[in-house]
Protein backbone atom coordinates (compact mmCIF):
# COMPACT_ATOMS: atom_id res chain seq x y z
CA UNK A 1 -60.77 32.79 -10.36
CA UNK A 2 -60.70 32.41 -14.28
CA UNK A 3 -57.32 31.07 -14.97
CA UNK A 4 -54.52 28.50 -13.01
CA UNK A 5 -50.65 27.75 -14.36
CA UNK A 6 -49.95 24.40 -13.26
CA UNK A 7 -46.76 23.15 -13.23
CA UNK A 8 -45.31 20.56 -10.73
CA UNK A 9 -42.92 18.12 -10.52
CA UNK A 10 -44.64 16.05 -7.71
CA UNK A 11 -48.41 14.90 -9.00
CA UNK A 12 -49.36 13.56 -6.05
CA UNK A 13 -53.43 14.75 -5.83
CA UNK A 14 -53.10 16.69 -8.76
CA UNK A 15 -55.87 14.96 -10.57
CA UNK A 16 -58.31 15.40 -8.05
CA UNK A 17 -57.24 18.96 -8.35
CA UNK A 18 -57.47 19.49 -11.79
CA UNK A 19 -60.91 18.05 -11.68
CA UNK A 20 -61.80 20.37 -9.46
CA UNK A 21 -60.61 23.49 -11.76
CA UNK A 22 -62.52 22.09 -14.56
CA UNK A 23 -65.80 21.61 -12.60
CA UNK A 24 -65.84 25.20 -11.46
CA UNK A 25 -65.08 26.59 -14.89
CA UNK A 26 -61.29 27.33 -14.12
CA UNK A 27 -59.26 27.35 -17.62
CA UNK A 28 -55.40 25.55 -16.64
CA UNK A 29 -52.82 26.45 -18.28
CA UNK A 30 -49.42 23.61 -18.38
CA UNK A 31 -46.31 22.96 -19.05
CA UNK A 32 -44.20 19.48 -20.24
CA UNK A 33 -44.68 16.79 -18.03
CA UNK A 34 -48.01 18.28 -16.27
CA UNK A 35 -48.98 19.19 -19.40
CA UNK A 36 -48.84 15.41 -20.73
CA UNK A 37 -50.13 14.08 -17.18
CA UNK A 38 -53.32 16.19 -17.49
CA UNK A 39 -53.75 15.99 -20.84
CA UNK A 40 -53.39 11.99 -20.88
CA UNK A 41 -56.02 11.84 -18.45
CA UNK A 42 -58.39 13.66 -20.79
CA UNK A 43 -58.46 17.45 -18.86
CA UNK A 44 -58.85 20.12 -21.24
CA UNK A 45 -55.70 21.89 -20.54
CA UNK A 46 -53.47 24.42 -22.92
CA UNK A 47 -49.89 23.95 -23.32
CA UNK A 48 -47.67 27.12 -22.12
CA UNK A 49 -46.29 27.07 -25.21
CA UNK A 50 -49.59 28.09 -27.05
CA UNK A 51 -50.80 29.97 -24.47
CA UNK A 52 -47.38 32.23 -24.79
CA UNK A 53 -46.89 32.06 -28.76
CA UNK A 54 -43.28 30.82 -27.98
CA UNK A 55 -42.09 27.30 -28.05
CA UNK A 56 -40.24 25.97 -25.16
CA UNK A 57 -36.62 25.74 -25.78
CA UNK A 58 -33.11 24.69 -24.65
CA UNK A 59 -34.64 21.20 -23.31
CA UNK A 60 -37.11 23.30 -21.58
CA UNK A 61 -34.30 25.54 -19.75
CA UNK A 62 -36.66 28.20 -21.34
CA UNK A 63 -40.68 27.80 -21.01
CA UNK A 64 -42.08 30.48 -18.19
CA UNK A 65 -39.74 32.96 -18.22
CA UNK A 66 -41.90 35.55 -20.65
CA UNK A 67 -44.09 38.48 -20.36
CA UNK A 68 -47.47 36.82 -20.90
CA UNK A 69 -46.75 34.49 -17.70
CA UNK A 70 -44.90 36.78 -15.28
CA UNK A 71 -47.39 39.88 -16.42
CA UNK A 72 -50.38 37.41 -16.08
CA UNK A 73 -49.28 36.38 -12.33
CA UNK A 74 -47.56 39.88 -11.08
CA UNK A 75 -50.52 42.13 -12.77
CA UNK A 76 -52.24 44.91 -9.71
CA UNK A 77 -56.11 43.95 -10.88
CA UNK A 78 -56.42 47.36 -9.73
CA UNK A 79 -53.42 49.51 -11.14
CA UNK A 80 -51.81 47.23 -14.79
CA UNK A 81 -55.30 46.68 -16.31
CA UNK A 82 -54.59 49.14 -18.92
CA UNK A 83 -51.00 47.69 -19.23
CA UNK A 84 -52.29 43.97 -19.30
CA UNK A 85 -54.77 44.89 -22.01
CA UNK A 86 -52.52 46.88 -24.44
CA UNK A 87 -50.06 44.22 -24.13
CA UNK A 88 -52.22 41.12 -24.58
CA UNK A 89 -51.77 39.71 -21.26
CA UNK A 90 -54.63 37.38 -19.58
CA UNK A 91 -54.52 36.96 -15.68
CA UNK A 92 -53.39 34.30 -13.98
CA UNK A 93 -55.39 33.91 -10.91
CA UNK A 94 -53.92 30.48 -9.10
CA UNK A 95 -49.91 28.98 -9.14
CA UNK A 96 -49.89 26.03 -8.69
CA UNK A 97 -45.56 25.20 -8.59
CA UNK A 98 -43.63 22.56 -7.10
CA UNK A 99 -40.22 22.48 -8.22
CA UNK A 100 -37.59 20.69 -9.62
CA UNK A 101 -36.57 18.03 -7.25
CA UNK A 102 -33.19 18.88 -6.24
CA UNK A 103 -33.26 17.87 -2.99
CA UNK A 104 -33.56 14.22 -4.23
CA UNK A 105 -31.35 14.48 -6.90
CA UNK A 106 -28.57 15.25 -4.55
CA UNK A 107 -29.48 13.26 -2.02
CA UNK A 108 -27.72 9.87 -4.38
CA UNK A 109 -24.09 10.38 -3.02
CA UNK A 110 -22.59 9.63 -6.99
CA UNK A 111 -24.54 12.61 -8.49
CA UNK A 112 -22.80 13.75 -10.84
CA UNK A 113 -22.34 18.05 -11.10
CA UNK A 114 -24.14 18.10 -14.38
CA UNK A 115 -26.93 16.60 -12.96
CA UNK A 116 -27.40 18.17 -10.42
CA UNK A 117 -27.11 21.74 -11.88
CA UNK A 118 -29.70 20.40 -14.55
CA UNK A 119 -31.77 20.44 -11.91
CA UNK A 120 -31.62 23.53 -10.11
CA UNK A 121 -35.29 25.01 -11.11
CA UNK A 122 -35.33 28.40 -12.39
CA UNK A 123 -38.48 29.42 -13.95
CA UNK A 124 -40.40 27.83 -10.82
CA UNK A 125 -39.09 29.69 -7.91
CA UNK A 126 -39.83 32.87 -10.31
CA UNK A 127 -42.94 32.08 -10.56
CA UNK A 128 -44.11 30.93 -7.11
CA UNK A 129 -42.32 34.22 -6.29
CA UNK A 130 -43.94 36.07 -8.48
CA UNK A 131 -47.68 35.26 -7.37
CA UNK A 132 -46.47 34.94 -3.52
CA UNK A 133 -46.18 38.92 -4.21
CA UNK A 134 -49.16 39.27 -5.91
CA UNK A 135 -50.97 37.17 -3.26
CA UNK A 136 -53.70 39.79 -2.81
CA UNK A 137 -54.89 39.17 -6.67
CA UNK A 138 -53.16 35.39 -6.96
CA UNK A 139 -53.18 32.56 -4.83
CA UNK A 140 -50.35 30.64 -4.68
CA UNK A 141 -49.87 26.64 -3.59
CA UNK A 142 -46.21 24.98 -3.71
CA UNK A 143 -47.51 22.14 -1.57
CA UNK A 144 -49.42 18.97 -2.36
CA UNK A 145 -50.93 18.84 0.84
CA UNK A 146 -52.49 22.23 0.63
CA UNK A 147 -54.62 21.18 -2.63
CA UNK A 148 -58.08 20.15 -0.27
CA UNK A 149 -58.13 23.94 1.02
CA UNK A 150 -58.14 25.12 -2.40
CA UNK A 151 -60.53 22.31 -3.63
CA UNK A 152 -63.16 23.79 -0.84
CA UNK A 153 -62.26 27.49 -1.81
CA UNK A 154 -62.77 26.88 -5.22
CA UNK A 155 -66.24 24.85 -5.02
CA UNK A 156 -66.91 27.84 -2.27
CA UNK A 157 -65.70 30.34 -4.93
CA UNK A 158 -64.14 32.34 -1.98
CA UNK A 159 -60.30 32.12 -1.22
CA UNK A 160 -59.98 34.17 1.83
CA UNK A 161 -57.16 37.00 2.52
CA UNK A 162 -55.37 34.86 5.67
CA UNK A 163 -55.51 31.96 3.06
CA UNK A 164 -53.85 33.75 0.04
CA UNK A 165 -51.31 35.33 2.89
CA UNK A 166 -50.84 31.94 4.94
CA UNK A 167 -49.97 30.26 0.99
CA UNK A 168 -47.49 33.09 0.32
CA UNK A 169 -45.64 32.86 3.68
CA UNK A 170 -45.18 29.02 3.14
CA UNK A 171 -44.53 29.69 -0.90
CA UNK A 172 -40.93 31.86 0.46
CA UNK A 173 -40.05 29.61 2.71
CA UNK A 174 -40.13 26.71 0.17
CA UNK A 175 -38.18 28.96 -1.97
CA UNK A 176 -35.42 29.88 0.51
CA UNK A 177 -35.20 26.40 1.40
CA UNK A 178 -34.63 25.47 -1.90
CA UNK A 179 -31.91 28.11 -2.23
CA UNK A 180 -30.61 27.19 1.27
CA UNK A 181 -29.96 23.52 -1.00
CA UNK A 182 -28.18 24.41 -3.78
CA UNK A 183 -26.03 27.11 -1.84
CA UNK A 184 -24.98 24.26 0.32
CA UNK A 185 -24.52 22.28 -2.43
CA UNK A 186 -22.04 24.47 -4.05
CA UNK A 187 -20.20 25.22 -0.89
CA UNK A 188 -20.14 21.61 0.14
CA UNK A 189 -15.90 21.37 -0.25
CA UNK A 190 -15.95 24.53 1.97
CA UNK A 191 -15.55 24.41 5.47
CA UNK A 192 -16.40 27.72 6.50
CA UNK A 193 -18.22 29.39 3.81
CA UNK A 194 -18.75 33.23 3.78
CA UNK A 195 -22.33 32.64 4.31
CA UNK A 196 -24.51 29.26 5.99
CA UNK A 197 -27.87 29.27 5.26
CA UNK A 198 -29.64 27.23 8.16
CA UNK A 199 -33.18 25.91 7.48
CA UNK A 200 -35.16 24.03 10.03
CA UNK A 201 -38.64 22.75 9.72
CA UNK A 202 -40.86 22.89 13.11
CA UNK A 203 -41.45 19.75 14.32
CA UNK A 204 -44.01 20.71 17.60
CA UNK A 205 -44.29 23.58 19.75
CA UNK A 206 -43.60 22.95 23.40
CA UNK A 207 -45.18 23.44 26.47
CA UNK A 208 -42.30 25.79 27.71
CA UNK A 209 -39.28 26.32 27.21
CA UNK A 210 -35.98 25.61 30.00
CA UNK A 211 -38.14 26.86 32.52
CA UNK A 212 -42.06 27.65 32.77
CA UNK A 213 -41.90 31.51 31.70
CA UNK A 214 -39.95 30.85 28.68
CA UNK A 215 -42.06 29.67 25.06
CA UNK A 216 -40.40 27.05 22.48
CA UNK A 217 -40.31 25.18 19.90
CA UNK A 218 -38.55 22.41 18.39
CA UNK A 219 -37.32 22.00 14.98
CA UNK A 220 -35.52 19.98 12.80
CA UNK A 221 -32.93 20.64 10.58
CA UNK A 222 -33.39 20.84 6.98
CA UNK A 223 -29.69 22.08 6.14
CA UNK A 224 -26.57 22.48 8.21
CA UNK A 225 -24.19 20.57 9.80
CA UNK A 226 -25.96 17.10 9.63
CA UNK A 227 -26.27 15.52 6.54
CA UNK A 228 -30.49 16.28 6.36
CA UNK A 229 -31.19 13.29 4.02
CA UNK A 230 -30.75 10.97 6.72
CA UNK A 231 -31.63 12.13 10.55
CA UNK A 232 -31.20 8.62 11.72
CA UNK A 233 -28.82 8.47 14.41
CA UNK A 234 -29.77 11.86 15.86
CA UNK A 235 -32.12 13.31 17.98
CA UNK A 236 -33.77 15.13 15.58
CA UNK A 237 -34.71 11.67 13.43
CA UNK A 238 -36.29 10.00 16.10
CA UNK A 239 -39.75 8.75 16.48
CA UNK A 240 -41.86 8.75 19.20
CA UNK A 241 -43.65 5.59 20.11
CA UNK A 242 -44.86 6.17 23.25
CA UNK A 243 -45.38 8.77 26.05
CA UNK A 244 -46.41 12.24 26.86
CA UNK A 245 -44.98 15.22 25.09
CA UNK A 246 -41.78 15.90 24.83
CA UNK A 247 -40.29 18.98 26.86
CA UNK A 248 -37.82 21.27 25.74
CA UNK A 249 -35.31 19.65 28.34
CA UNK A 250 -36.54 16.29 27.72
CA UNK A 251 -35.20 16.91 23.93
CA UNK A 252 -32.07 18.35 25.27
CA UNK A 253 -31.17 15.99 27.77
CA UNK A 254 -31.89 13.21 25.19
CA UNK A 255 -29.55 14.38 22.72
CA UNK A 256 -26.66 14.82 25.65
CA UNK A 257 -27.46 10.96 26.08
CA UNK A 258 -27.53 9.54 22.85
CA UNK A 259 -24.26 11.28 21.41
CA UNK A 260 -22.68 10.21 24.70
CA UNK A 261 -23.98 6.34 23.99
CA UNK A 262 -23.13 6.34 20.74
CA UNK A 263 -19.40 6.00 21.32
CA UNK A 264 -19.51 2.58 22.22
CA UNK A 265 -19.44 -1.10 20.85
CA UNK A 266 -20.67 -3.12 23.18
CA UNK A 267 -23.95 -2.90 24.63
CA UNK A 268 -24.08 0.23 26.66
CA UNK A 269 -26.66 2.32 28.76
CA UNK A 270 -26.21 6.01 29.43
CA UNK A 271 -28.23 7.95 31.89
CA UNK A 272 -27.99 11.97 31.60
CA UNK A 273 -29.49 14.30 34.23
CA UNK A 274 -29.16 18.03 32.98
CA UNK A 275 -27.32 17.81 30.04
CA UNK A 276 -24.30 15.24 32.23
CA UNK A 277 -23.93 11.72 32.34
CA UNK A 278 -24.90 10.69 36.19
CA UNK A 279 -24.31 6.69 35.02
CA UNK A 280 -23.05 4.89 32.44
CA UNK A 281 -21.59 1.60 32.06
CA UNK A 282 -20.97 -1.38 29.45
CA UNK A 283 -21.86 -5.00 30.02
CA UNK A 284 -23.33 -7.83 27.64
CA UNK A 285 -27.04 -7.18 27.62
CA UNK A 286 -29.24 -3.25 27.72
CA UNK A 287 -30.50 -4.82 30.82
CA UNK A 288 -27.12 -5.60 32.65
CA UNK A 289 -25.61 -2.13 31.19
CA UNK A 290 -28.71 -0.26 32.92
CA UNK A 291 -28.19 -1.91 36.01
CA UNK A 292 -24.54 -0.93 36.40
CA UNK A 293 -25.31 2.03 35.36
CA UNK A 294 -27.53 3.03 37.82
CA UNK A 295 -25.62 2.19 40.66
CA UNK A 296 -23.56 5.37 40.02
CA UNK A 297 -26.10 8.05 40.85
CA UNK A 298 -29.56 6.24 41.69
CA UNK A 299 -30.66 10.03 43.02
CA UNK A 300 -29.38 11.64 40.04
CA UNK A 301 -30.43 9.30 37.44
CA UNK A 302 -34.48 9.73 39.31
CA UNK A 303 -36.00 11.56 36.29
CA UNK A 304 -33.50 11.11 34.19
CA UNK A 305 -33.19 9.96 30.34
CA UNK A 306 -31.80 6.90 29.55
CA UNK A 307 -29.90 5.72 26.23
CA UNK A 308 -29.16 2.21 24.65
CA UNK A 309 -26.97 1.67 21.64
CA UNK A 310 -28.51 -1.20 20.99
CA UNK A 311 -31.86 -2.67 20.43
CA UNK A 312 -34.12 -2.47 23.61
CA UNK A 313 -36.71 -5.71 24.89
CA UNK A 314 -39.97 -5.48 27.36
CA UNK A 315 -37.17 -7.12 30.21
CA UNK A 316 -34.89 -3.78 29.95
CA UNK A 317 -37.98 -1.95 30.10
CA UNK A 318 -39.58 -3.52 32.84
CA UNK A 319 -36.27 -3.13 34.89
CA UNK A 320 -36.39 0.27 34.39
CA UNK A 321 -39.83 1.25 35.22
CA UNK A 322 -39.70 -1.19 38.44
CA UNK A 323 -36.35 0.46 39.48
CA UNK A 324 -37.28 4.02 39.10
CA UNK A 325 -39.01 7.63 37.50
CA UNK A 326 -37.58 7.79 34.33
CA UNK A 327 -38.62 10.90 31.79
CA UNK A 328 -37.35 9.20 28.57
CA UNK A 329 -36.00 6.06 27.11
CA UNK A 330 -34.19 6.14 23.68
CA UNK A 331 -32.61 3.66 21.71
CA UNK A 332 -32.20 2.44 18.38
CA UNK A 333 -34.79 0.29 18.05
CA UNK A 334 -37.05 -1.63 20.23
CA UNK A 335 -38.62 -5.06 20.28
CA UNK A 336 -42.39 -5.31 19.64
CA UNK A 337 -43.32 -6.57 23.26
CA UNK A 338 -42.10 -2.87 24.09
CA UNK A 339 -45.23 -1.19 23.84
CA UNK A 340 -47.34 -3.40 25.75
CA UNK A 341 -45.39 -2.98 28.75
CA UNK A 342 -45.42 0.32 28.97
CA UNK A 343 -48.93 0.37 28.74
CA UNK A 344 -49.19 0.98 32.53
CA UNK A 345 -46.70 3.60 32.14
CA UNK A 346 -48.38 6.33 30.25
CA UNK A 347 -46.27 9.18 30.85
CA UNK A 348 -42.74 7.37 29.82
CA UNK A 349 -41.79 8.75 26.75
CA UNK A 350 -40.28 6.17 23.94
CA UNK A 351 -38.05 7.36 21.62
CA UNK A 352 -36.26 5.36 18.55
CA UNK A 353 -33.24 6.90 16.84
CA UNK A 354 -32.85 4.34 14.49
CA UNK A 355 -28.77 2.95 13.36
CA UNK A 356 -26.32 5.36 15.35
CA UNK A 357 -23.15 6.17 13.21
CA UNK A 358 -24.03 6.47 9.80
CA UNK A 359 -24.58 10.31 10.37
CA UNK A 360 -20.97 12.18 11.61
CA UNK A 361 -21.26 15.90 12.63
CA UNK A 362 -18.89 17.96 10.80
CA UNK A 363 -19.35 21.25 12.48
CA UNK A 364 -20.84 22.07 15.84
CA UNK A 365 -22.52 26.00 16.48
CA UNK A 366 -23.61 27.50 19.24
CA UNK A 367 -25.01 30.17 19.62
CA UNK A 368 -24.43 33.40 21.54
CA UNK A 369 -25.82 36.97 21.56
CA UNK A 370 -26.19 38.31 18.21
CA UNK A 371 -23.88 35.75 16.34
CA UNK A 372 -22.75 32.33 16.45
CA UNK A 373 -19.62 30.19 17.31
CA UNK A 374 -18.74 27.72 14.48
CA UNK A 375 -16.11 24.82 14.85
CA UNK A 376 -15.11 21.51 13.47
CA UNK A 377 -17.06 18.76 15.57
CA UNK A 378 -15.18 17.70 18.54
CA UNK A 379 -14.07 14.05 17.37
CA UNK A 380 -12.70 11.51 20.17
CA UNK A 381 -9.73 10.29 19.37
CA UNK A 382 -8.56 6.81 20.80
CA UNK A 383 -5.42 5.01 19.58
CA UNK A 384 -3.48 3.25 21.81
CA UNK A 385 -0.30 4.31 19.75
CA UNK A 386 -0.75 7.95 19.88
CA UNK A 387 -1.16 7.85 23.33
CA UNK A 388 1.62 8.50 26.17
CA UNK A 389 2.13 6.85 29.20
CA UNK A 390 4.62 9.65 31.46
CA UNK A 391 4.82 7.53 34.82
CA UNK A 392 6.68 5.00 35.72
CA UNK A 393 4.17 2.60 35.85
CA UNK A 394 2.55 1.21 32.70
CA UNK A 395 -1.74 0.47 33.49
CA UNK A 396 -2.49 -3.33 32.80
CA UNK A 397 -4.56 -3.76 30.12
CA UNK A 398 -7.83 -3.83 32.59
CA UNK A 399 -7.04 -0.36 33.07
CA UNK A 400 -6.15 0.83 29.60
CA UNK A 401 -9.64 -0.72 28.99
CA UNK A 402 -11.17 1.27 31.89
CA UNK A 403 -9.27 4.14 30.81
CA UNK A 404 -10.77 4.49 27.90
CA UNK A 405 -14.22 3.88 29.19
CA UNK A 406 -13.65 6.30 31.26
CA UNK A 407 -12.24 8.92 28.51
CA UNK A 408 -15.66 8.55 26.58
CA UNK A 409 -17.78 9.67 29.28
CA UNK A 410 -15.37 12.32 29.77
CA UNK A 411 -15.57 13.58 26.59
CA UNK A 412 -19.42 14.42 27.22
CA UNK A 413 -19.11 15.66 30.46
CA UNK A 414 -19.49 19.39 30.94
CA UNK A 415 -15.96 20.80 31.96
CA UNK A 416 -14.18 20.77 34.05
CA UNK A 417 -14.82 17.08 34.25
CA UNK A 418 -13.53 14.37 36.31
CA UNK A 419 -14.49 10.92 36.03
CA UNK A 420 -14.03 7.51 37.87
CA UNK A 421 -14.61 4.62 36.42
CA UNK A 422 -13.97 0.97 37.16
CA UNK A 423 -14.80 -2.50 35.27
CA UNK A 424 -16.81 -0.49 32.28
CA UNK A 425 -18.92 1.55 34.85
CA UNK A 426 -18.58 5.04 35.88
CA UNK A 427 -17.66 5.02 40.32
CA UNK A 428 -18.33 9.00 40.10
CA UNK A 429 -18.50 11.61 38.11
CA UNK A 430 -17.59 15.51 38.96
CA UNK A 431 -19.19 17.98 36.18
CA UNK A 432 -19.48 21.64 35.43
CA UNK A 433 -17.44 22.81 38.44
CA UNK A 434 -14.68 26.06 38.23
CA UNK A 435 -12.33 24.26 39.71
CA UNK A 436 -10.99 20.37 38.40
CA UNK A 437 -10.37 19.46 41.90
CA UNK A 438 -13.68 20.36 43.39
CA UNK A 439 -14.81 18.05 40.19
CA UNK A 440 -12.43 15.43 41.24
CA UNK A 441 -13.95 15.66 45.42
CA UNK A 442 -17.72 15.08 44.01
CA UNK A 443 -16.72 12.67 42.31
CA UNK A 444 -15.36 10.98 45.28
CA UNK A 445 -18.57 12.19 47.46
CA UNK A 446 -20.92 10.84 44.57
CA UNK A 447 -18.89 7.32 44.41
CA UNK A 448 -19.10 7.04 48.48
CA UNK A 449 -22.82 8.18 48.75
CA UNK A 450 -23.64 5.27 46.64
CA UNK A 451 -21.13 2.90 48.25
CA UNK A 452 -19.15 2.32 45.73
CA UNK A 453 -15.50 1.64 45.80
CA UNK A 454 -13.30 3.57 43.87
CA UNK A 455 -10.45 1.57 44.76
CA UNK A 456 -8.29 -0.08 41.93
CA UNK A 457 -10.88 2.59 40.03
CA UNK A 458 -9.33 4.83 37.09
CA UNK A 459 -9.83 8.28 36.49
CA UNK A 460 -10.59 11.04 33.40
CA UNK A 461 -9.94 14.60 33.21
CA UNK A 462 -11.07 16.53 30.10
CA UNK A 463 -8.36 18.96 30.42
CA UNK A 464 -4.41 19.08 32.26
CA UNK A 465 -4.10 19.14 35.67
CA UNK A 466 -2.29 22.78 36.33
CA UNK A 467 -1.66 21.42 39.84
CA UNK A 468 -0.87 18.20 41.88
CA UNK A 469 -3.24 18.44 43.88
CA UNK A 470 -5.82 17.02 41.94
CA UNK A 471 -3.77 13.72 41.66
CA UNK A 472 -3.22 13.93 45.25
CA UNK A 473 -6.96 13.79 45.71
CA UNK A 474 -7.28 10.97 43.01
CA UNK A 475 -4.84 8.70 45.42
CA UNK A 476 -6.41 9.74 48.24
CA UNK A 477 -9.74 8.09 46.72
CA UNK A 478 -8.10 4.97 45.87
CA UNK A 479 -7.47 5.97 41.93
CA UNK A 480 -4.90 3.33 40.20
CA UNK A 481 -4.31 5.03 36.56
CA UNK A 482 -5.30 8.35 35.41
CA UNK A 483 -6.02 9.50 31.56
CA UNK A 484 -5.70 13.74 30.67
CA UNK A 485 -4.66 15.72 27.57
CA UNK A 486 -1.52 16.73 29.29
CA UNK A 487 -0.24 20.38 28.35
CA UNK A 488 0.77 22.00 31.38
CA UNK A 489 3.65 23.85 32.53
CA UNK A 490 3.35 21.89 35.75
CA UNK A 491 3.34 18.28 33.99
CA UNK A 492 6.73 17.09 35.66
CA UNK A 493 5.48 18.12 39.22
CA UNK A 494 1.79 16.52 38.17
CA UNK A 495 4.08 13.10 36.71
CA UNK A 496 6.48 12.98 39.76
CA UNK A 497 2.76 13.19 42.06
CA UNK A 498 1.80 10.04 39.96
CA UNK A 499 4.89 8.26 40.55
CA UNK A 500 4.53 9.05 44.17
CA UNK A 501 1.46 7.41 44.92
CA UNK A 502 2.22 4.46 42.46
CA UNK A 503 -0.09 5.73 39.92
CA UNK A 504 -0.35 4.54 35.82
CA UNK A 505 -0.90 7.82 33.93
CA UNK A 506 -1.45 8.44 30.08
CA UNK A 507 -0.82 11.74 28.01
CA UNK A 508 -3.90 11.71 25.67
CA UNK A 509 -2.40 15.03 23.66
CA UNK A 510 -5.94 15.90 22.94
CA UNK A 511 -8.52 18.45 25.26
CA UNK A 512 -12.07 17.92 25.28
CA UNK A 513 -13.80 20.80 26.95
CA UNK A 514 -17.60 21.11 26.49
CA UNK A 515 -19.44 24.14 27.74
């Protein structure tokens, strides 16, 4: 290794770096900033302009993009001598390229376009592209963190094949991530572009996947639907303080819970059991919400994850642990006693999302055999104006309140759904079933396994009732006011059931199927 082109934007570790070059006899070649950087802090160092014969130009639009650079880094030390020597063209045996940081630069909300085009990096990604295909002859290093391996290859004089090929594998990735940017950027008024680049960034590989025979991995996302400045708020921002590692249904299970949580004001707890909410209530305190909560579904919830909205204390904790198995708690934040509590509890796993709702989904995928589904996010609507009461009966306002309650959980229930709910607290809830009145019957079962009265209790479908008979079995269990999009032929017969039994209903005009 005779000769390096540095050139980065971040110069985190690059003196230490450079010093190393220079010890082992390693001429570095520079442009602008890393030129001055280097050269301030006394490291022989030649400018790219000199080293080309050709000033930079157009306020350095123009520095790297000539023969003596690309022919130095893309030169075969085994085919182009000839053509390197007739044409006056040194090799360039190390890259050393981080780019322009557009990322950043993008990232302030009030950028404006010039900006942010001025810094879309051109003659970087060309030439960390460049030696990423010449990695046999060139090694290539796009990431601060990488700089100690080279230090010891260098001082070794030995930079190993897997090395050079490891450094060009991450050196296309960083490229197509920072493609994967500015194509977003430019198709950020669009809502369905022609293309969607998707970039994620492995977090930790799993034990297993869903079940034992399958292998994963999780990620998280780097573009795509979420803004990927700012995870906070989703599962894929959170930190974990405590516990054993997560599992691929662990991660799943806590996302379910934490978008379901999330919907609330007050001071809620959800508890999801694959993928569905098995309790969830409201109340003043975490503590209080878990315990109603719980009630629900004590079987269910065994093993379970558990969600606050709000900012979690060693009591909550210690309520939870006493009460029952738990696989995860999440929350927004937690209070510093936390930790020592669960000291006894080694294999609880702690996770902190950080402030919920400053992060919207736009668009929701998912993903099916060779393609994927892509809509606009499923938002829940709640207005009390939009909505419709059809019966004769009007709910009292400590139904409208458990109405909507109850709609929330709905909305992350996997169809068809049915939920009970009474005082801020789900009675029962009926998930995933092919029929809505099966749903509705667990939901009854579920409520009187746990000795719960549904009585004066309201309930939530996430889609029309196509027959009576689902209303019939709501009055049967006591049911006072119902809430459902509404929508089907059979709405009179379904309204005129309602009216029957005495029943409040409301027309919410909006379906909420999740599969």
């Amino acid at each position: 290794m005779k000769r390096a082109l540095v050139s980065v934007s971040n110069k985190d570790g690059l003196e230490e770096l450079a010093a190393a070059l220079v010890a082992a006899g390693i001429e570095i070649v520079s442009t602008g900033g890393t030129f001055r950087f280097l050269r301030d802090l006394s490291f022989p160092v030649i400018e790219i302009s000199e080293y080309t014969s050709f000033p930079e130009m157009m306020d350095g639009r123009v520095k790297t993009l000539h023969p003596k650079v690309h022919g130095g880094i893309l030169a075969r030390r085994d085919l182009d001598l000839e053509a390197a020597e007739e044409n006056g063209i040194a090799f360039i045996d190390l890259v050393v390229v981080n780019l322009y940081p557009f990322e950043e630069t993008i990232s302030d909300q009030d950028v404006s376009d010039q900006l942010a085009i001025e810094n879309i990096d051109i003659g970087g990604p060309a030439m960390i592209r460049s030696a990423a295909k010449n990695h046999k002859d060139v090694l290539v290093v796009v990431d601060p963190n990488d700089y100690e391996k080279v230090i010891e290859g260098v001082q070794k004089a030995s930079i190993d094949f897997d090395l050079r090929r490891e450094f060009a594998k991450k050196a296309f990735q960083h490229t197509a991530h920072y493609d994967a940017m500015i194509a977003g950027y430019f198709a950020k008024d669009e809502r369905f572009p022609e293309k969607i680049i998707l970039v994620a960034e492995k977090q930790q590989d799993l034990r297993y996947g869903e079940n034992p025979h399958q292998r994963a991995a999780f990620y998280r996302s780097r573009t795509g639907f979420y803004d990927p400045r700012d995870l906070s708020g989703l599962v894929g921002g959170c930190k974990q303080l405590h516990g054993k590692e997560l599992s691929f249904n662990n991660i799943a299970d806590s996302d379910a819970a934490l978008e379901c949580v999330k919907l609330f004001k007050e001071p809620a707890c959800v508890i999801v059991k694959h993928g569905n909410p098995c309790g969830v209530a409201t109340s003043d305190s975490p503590v209080a919400a878990y315990q109603k909560a719980v009630k629900t579904d004590p079987t269910s919830a065994f093993g379970g994850v558990i969600a606050f909205n709000s900012k979690v204390d060693a009591k909550t904790i210690s309520e939870i642990t006493s009460n029952q198995f738990v696989e995860v708690i999440i929350a927004p934040d937690v209070s510093n006693d936390v930790l020592d509590t669960l000291r006894a509890k080694k294999n609880v796993r702690l996770l902190v999302s950080g402030p919920t709702g400053s992060n919207p989904l736009h668009l929701e995928s998912k993903r099916v055999a060779g393609g994927m589904l892509i809509q606009d996010a499923d938002v829940l609507i709640w207005s009390n104006e939009d909505f419709k009461v059809v019966t004769k009966r009007r709910p009292s306002d400590a139904e409208l309140r458990d109405l909507e309650f109850a709609w929330k959980v709905c909305w992350h229930t996997k169809s068809n759904a049915i939920v009970y709910a009474k005082d801020c607290s789900t009675v029962g809830v009926g998930a995933g079933q092919m029929s809505r009145v099966i749903s509705a019957k667990i939901a009854s079962m579920k409520a009187a396994e746990e000795g719960l009265d549904p009585s004066g209790a309201v309930m939530a479908s996430d889609a029309f009732f196509p027959f009576r008979d689902g209303i019939d079995a709501a009055a049967t269990a006591g049911i006072g006011a119902v809430i459902q999009p509404g929508g089907s032929v059979r709405d009179q017969e379904v309204i005129e059931a309602a009216d029957e039994h005495g029943l409040a209903m409301v027309f919410t005009g909006t379906r909420h199927f999740r599969h």
